[in-house]
Structure formats: C-alpha cells, structure tokens
N, C-alpha and C. Protein backbone atom coordinates (compact mmCIF):
# COMPACT_ATOMS: atom_id res chain seq x y z
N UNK A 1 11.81 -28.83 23.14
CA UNK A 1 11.41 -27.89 22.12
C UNK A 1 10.59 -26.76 22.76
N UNK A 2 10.73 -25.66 22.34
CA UNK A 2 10.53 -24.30 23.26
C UNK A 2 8.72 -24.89 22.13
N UNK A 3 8.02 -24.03 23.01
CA UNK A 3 6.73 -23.68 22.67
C UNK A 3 6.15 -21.80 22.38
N UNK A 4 6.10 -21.88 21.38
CA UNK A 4 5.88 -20.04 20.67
C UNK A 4 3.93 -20.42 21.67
N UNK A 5 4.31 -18.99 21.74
CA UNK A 5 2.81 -18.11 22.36
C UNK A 5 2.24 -18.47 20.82
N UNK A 6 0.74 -18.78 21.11
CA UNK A 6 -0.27 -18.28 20.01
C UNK A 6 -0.16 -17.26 19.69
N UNK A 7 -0.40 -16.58 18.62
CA UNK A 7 -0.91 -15.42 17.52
C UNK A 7 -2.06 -14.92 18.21
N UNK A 8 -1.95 -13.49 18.39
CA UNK A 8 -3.19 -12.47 18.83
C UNK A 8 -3.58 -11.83 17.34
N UNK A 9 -4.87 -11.44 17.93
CA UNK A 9 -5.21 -10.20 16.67
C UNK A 9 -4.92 -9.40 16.63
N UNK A 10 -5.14 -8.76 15.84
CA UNK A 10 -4.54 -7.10 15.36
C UNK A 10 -5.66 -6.37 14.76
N UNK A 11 -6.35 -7.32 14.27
CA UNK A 11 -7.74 -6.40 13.51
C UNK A 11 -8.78 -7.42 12.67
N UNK A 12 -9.77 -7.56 11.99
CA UNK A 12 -10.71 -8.19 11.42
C UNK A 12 -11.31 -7.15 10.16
N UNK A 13 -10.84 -7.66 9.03
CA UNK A 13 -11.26 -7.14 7.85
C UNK A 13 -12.19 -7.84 7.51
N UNK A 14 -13.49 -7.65 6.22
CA UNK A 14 -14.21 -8.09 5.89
C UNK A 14 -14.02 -9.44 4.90
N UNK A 15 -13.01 -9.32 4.29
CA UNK A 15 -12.71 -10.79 3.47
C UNK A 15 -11.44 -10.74 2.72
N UNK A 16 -10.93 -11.96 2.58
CA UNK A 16 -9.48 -12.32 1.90
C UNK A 16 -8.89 -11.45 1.46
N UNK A 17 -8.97 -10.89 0.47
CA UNK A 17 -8.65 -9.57 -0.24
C UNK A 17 -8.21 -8.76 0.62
N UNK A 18 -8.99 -8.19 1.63
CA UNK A 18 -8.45 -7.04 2.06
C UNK A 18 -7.24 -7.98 3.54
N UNK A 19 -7.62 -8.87 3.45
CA UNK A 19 -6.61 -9.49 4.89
C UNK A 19 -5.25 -9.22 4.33
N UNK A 20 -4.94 -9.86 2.87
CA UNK A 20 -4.00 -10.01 2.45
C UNK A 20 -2.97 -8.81 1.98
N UNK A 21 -3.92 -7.69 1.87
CA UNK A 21 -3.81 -6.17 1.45
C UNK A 21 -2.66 -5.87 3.06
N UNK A 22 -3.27 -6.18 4.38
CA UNK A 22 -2.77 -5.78 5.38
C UNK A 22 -2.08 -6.61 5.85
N UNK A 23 -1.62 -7.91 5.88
CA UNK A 23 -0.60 -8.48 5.65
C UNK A 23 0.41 -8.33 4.92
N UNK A 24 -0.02 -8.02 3.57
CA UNK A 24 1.26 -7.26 3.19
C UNK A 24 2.17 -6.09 3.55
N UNK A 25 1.24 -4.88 4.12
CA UNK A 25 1.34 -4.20 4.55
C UNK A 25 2.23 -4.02 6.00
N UNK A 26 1.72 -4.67 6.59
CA UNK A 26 2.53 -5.28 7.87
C UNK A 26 4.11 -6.27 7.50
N UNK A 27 3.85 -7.07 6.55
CA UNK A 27 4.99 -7.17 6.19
C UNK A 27 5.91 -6.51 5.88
N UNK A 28 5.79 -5.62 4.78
CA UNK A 28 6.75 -4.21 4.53
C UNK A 28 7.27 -3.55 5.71
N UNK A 29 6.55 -3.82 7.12
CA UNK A 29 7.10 -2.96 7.96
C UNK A 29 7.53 -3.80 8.92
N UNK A 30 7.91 -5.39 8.42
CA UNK A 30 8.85 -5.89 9.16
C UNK A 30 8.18 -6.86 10.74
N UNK A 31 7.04 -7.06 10.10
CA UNK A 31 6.25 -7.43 11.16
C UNK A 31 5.53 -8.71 10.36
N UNK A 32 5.55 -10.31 11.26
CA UNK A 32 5.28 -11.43 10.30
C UNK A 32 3.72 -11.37 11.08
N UNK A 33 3.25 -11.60 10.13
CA UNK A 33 1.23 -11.74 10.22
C UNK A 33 0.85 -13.28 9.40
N UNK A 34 -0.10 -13.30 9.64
CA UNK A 34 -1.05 -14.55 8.76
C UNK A 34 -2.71 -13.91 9.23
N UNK A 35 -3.09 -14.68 8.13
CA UNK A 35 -4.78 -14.75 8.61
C UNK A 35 -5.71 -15.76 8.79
N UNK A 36 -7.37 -15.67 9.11
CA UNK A 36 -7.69 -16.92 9.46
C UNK A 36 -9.36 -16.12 8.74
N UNK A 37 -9.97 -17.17 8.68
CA UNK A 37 -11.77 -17.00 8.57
C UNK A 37 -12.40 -16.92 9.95
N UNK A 38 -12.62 -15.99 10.50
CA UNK A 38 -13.52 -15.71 12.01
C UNK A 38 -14.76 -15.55 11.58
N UNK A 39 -15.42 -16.18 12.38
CA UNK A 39 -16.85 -16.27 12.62
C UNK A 39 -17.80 -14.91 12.99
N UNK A 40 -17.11 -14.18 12.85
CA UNK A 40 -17.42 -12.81 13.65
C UNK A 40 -18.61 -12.66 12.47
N UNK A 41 -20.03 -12.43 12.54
CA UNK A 41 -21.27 -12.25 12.02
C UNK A 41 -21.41 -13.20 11.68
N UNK A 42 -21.35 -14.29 12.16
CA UNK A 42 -21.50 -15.52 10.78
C UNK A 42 -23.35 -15.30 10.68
N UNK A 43 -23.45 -15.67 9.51
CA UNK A 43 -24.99 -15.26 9.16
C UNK A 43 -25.47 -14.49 8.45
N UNK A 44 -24.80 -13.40 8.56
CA UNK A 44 -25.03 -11.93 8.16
C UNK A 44 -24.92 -11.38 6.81
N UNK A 45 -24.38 -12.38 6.18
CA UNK A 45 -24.07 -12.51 4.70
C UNK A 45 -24.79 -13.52 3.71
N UNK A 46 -25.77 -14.33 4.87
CA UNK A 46 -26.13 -15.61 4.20
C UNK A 46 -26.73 -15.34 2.87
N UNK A 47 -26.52 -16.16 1.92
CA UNK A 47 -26.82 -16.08 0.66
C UNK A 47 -25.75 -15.03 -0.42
N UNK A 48 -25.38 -14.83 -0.15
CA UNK A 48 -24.84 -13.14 -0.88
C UNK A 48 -23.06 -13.18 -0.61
N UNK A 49 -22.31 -13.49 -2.12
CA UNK A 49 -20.97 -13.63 -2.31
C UNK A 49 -20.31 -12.60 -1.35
N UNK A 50 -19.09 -13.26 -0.63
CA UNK A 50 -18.17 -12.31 -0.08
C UNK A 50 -17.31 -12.29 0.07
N UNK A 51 -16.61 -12.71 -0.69
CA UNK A 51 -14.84 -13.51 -0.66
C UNK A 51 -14.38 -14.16 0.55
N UNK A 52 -15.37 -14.92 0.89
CA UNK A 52 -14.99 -15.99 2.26
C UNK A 52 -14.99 -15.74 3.03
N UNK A 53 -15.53 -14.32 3.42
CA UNK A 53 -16.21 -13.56 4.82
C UNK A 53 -15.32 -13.14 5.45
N UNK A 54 -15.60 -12.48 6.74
CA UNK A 54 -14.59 -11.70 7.44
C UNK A 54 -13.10 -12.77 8.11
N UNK A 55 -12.36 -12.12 7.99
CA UNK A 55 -11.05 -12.33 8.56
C UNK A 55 -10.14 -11.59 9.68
N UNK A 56 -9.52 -12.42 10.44
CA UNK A 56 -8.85 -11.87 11.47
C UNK A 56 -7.71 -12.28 10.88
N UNK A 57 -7.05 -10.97 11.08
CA UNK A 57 -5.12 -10.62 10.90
C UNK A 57 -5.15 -10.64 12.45
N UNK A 58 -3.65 -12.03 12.35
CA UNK A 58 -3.11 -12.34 13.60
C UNK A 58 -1.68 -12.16 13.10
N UNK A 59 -0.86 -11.77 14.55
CA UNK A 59 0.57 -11.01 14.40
C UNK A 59 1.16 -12.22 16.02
N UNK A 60 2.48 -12.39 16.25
CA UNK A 60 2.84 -12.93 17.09
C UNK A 60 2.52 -11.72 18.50
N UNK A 61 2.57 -12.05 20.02
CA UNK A 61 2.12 -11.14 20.87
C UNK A 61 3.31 -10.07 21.19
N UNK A 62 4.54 -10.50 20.53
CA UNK A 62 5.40 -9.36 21.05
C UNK A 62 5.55 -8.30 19.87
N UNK A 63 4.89 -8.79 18.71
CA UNK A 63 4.83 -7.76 17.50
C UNK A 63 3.52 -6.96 17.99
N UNK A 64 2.63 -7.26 18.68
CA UNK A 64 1.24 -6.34 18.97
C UNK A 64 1.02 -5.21 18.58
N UNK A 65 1.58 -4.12 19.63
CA UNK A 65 2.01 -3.00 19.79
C UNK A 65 2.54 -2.37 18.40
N UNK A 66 3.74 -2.97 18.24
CA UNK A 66 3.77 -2.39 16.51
C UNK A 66 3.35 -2.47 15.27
N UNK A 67 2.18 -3.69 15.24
CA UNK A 67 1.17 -4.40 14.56
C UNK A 67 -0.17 -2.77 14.74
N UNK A 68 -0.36 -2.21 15.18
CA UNK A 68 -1.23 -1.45 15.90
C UNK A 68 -1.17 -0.04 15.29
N UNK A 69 0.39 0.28 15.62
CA UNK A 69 0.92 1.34 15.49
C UNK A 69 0.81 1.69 14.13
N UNK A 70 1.72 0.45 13.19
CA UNK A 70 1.98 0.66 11.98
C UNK A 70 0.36 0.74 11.03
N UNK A 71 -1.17 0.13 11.32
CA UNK A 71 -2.22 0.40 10.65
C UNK A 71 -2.73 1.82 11.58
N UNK A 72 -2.61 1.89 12.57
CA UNK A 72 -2.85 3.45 12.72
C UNK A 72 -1.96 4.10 11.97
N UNK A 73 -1.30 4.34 11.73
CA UNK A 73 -0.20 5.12 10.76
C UNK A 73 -0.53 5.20 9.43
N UNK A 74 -1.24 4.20 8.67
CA UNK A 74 -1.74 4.07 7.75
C UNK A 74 -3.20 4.45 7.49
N UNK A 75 -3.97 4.27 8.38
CA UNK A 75 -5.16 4.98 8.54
C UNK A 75 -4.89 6.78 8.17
N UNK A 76 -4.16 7.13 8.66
CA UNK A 76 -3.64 8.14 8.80
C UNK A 76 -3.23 8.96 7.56
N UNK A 77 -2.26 8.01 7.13
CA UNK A 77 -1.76 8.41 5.25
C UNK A 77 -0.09 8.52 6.11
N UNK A 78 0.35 7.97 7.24
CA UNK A 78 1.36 8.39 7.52
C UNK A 78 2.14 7.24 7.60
N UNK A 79 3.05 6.57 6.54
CA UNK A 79 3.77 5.51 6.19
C UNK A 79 5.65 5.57 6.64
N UNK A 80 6.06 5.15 6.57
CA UNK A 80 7.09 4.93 7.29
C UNK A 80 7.95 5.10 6.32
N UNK A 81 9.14 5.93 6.56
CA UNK A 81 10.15 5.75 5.33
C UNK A 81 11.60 5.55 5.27
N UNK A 82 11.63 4.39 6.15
CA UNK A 82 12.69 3.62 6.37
C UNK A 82 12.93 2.47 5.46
C-alpha cells in the first residue's frame, strides 16, 4: 500500500468558521483541503468565546503552490472564472 505525504499548511485562520469559509473556497478551485485546531497562541483567548480557536488549513504538498496562489487571488478580489 503506497503511503500519501502528510498535509502541509496553507494558512491559519482564527476559528472554524472562517477555516471552513476557505476550504470551501479552495474547493471551488479544485484543490482538496481539510482543517485542524493549532495551538498557535494557545492562551491568548483564555476565558473569552472563540469558535474553537485558531485553525490551520492543510492542502496535500503537491496542491501547495496552487493552494497559495488561489487565496492570494482572493485577497486580491481576483477570482478565477473557469
């Protein structure tokens, strides 16, 4: 049985909501993502609701590059119209 590379990141949003916002997003453009709960500040929120804290959007390593491309593009207002 072949063994897949781990999942790299692509970026770290602040909580669920918005992971799922850019997962979708990345999906539409043909690119498979998931997300996870990263520790990245853990603390920094203590006490005070945040929809399950920051998250890392992970993409497979040969999608990277166009994982990258396609939220710079969007940062941008410049969407794809294929």
């Amino acid at each position: 049985m072949e063994q897949l590379p781990p999942p790299v990141r692509v970026t770290i949003v602040p909580n669920e909501v918005a992971a799922d916002l850019v997962c979708s997003f990345l999906r539409a453009e043909g690119i498979r993502c998931n997300h996870r709960v990263t520790n990245l500040g853990a603390g920094s929120w203590d006490g005070v609701p945040n929809a399950g804290g920051a998250r890392e959007v992970l993409v497979a390593p040969a999608d990277l590059d166009a994982a990258r491309e396609a939220l710079a593009s969007a940062e941008l207002g410049e969407f794809s119209s294929d």
